[in-house]
N, C-alpha and C. Protein backbone atom coordinates (compact mmCIF):
# COMPACT_ATOMS: atom_id res chain seq x y z
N UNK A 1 165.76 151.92 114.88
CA UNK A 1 164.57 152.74 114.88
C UNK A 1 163.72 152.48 116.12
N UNK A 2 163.59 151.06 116.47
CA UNK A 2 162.76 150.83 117.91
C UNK A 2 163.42 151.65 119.09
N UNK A 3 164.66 151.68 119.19
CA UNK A 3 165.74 152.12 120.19
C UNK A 3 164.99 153.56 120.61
N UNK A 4 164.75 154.15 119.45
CA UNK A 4 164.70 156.05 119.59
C UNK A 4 162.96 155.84 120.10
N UNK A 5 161.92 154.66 119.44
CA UNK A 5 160.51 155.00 119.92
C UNK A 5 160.79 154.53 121.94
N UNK A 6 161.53 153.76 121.90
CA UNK A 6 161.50 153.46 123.31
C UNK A 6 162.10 155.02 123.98
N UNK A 7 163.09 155.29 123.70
CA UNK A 7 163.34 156.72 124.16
C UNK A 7 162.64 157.74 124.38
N UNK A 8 161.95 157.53 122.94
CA UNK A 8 161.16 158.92 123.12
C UNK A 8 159.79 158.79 123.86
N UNK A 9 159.57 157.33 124.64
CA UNK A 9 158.54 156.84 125.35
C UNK A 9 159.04 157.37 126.79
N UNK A 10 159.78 157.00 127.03
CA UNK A 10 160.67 157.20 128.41
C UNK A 10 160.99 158.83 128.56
N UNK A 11 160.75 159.72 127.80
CA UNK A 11 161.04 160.73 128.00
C UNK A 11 159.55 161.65 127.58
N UNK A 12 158.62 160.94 127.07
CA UNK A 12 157.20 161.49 127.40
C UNK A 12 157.07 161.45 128.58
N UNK A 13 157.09 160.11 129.19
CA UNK A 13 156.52 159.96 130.97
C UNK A 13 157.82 160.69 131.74
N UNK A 14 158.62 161.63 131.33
CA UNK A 14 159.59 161.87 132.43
C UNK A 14 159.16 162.92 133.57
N UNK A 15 157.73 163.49 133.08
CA UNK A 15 157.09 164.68 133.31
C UNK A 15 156.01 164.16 134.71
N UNK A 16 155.63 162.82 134.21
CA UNK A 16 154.89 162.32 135.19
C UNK A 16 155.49 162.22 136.72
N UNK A 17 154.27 162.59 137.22
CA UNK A 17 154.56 163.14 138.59
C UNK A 17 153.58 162.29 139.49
N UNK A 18 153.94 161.04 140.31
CA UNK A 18 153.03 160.25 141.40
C UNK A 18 152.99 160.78 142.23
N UNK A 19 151.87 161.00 142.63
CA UNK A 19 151.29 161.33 143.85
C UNK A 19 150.47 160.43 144.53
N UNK A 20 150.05 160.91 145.89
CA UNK A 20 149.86 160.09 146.90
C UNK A 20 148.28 160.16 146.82
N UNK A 21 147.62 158.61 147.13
CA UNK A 21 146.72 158.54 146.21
C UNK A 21 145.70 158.02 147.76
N UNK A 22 145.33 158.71 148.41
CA UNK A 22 144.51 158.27 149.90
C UNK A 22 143.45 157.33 149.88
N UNK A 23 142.68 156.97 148.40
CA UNK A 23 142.11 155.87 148.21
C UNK A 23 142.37 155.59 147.06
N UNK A 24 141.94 154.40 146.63
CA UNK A 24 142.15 153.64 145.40
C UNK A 24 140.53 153.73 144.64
N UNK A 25 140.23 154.07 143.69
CA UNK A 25 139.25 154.58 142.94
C UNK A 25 139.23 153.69 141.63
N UNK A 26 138.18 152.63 141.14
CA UNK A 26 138.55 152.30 140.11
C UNK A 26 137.61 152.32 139.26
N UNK A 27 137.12 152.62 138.28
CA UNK A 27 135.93 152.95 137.45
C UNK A 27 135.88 151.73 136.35
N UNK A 28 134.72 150.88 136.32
CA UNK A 28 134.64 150.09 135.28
C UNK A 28 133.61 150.55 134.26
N UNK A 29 133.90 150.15 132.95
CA UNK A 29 132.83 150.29 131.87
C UNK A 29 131.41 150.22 132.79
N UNK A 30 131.03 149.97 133.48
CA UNK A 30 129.53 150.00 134.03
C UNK A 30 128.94 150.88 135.10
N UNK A 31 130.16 151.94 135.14
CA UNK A 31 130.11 153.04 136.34
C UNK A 31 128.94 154.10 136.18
N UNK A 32 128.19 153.97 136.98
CA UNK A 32 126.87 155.09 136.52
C UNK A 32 127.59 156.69 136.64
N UNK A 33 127.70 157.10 135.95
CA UNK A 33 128.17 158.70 136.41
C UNK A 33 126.43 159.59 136.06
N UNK A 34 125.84 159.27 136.03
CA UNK A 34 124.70 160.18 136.01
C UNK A 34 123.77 159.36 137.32
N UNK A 35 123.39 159.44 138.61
CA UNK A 35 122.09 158.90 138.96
C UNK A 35 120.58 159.69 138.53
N UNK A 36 120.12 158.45 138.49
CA UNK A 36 118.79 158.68 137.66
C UNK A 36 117.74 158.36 138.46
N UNK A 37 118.12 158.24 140.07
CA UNK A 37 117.04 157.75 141.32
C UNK A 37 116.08 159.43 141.42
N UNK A 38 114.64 159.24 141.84
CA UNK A 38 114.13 160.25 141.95
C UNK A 38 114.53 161.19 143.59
N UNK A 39 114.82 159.80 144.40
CA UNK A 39 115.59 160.81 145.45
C UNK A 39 116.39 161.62 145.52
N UNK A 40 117.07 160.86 144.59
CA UNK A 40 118.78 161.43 144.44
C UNK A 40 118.16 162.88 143.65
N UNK A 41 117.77 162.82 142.64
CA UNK A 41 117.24 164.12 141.81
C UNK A 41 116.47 165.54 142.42
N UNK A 42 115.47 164.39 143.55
CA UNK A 42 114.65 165.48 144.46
C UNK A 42 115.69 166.24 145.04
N UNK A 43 116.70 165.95 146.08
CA UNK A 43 117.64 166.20 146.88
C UNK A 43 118.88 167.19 145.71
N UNK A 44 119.47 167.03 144.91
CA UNK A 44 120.02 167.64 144.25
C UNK A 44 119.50 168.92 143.47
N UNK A 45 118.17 168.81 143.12
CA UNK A 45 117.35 169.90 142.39
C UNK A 45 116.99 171.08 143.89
N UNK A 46 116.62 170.18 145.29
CA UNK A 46 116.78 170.87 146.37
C UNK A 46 117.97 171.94 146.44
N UNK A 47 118.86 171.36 146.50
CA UNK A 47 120.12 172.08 146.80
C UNK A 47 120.76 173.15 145.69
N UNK A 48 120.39 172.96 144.31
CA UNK A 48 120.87 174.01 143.40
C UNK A 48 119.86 175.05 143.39
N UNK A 49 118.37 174.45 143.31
CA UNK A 49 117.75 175.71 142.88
C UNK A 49 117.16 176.25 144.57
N UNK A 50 116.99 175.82 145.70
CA UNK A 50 116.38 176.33 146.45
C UNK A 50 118.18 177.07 147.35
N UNK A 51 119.10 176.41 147.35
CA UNK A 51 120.09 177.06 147.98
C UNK A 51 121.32 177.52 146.96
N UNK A 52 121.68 176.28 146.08
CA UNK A 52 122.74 177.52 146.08
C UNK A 52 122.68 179.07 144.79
N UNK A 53 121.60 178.44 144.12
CA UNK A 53 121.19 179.90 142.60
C UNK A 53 120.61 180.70 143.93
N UNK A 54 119.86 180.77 145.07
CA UNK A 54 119.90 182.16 145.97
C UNK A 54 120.44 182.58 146.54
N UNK A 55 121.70 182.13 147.05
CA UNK A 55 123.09 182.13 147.54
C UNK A 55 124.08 182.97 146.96
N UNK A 56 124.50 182.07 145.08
CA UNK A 56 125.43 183.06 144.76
C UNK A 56 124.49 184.01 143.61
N UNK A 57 122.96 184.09 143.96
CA UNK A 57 122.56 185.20 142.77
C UNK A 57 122.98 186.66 143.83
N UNK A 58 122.60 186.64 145.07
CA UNK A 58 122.94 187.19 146.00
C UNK A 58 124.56 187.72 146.06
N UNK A 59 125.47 187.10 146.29
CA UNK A 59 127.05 187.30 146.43
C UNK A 59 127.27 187.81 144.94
N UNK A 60 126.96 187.43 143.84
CA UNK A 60 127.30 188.11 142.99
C UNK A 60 126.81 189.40 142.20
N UNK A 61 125.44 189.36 143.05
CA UNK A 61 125.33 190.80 142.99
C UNK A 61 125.60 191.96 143.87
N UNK A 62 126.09 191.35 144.60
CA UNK A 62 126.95 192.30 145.95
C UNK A 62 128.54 192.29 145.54
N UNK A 63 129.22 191.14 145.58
CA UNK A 63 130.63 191.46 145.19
C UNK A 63 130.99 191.95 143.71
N UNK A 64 130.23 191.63 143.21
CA UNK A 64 130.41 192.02 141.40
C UNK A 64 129.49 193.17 140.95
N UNK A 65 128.28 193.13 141.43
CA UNK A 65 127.54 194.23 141.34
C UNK A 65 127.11 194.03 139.45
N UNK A 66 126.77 192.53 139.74
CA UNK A 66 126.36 191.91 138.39
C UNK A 66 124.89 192.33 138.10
N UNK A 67 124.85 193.12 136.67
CA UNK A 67 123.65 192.77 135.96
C UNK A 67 123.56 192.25 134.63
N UNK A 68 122.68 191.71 134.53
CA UNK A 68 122.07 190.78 133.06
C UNK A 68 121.42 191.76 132.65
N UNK A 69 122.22 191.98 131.40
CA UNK A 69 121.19 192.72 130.41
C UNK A 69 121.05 191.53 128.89
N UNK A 70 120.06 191.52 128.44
CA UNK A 70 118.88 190.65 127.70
C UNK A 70 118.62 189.37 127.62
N UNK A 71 118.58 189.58 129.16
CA UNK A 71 117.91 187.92 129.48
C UNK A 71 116.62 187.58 128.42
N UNK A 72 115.65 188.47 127.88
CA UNK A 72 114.94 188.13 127.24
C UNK A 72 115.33 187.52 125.99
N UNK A 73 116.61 188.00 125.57
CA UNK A 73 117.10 187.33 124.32
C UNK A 73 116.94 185.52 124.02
N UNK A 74 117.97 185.68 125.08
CA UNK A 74 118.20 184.12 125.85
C UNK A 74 116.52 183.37 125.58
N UNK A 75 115.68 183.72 126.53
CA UNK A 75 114.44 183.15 126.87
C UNK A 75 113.66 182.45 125.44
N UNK A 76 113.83 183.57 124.38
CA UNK A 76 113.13 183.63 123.36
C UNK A 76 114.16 182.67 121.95
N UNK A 77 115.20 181.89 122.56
CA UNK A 77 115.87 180.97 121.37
C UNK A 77 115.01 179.99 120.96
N UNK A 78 114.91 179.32 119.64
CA UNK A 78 114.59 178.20 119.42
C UNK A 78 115.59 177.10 119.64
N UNK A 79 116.82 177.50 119.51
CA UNK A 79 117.28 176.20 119.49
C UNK A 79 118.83 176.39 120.68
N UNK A 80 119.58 176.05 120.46
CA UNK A 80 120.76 176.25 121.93
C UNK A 80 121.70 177.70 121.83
N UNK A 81 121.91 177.27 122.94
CA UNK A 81 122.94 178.49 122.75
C UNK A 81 124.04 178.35 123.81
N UNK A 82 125.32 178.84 123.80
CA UNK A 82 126.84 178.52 123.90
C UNK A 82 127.23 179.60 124.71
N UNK A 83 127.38 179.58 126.38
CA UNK A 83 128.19 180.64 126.93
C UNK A 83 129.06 180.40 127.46
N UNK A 84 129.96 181.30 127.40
CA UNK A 84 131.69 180.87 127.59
C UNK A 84 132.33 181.76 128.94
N UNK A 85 132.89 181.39 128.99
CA UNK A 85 133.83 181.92 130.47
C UNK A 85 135.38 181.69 130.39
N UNK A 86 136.29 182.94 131.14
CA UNK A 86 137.45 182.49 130.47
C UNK A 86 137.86 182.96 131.77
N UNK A 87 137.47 182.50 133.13
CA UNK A 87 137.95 182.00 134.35
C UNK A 87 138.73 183.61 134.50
N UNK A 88 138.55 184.49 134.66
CA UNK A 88 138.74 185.84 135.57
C UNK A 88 138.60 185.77 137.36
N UNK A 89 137.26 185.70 137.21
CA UNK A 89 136.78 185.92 138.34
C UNK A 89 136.71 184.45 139.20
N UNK A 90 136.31 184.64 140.60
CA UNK A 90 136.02 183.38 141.18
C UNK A 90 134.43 182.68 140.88
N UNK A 91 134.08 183.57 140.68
CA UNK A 91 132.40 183.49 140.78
C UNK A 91 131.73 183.42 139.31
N UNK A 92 132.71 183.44 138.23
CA UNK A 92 132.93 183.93 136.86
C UNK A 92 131.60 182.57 136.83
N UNK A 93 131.63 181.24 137.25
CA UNK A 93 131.24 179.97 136.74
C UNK A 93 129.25 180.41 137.08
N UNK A 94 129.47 180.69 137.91
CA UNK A 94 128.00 181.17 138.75
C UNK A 94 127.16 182.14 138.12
N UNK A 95 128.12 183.18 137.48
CA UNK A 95 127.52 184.01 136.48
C UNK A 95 126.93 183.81 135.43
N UNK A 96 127.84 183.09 134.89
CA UNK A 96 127.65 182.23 133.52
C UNK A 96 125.88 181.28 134.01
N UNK A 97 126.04 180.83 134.96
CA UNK A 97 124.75 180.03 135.22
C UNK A 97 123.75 180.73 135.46
């Protein structure tokens, strides 16, 4: 019975595919993935809302010829709400935002 779990181990990873890895990256339990510096935040809140939401509100209303109809809906939730995208377009992600 061990014989066939080793097999069928060896033939899960047969799929695995190494690739070439240009740095070595190693993440420990203590890796910040969120910064929480106010620079870092100033500089990032810079760049989404002053360049790139006028950027692609722009391109996607030129290449897509996108409109929002009831943004007021949205505005007026109490509690969350869930929008989905099912990757069509290139710009599909931008819309959604």
């Amino acid at each position: 019975m061990k014989v066939l779990e080793r097999e069928n181990i060896s033939e899960e990873n047969e799929d695995i595919i190494k690739v070439w890895e240009p740095l070595e990256f190693n993440v420990d339990e203590n890796y910040k993935y969120i910064e929480d510096g106010k620079i870092f935040s100033f500089f990032s809140n810079l760049l989404y809302y002053g360049i790139a939401i006028p950027i692609l509100t722009i391109l996607t209303k030129i290449v897509y010829d996108l409109k929002i109809e009831g943004k007021e809906n949205v505005r007026n939730l109490e509690q969350g709400a869930v929008t989905v995208s099912n990757h069509i377009l290139i710009l599909d992600c931008a819309m959604v935002g």
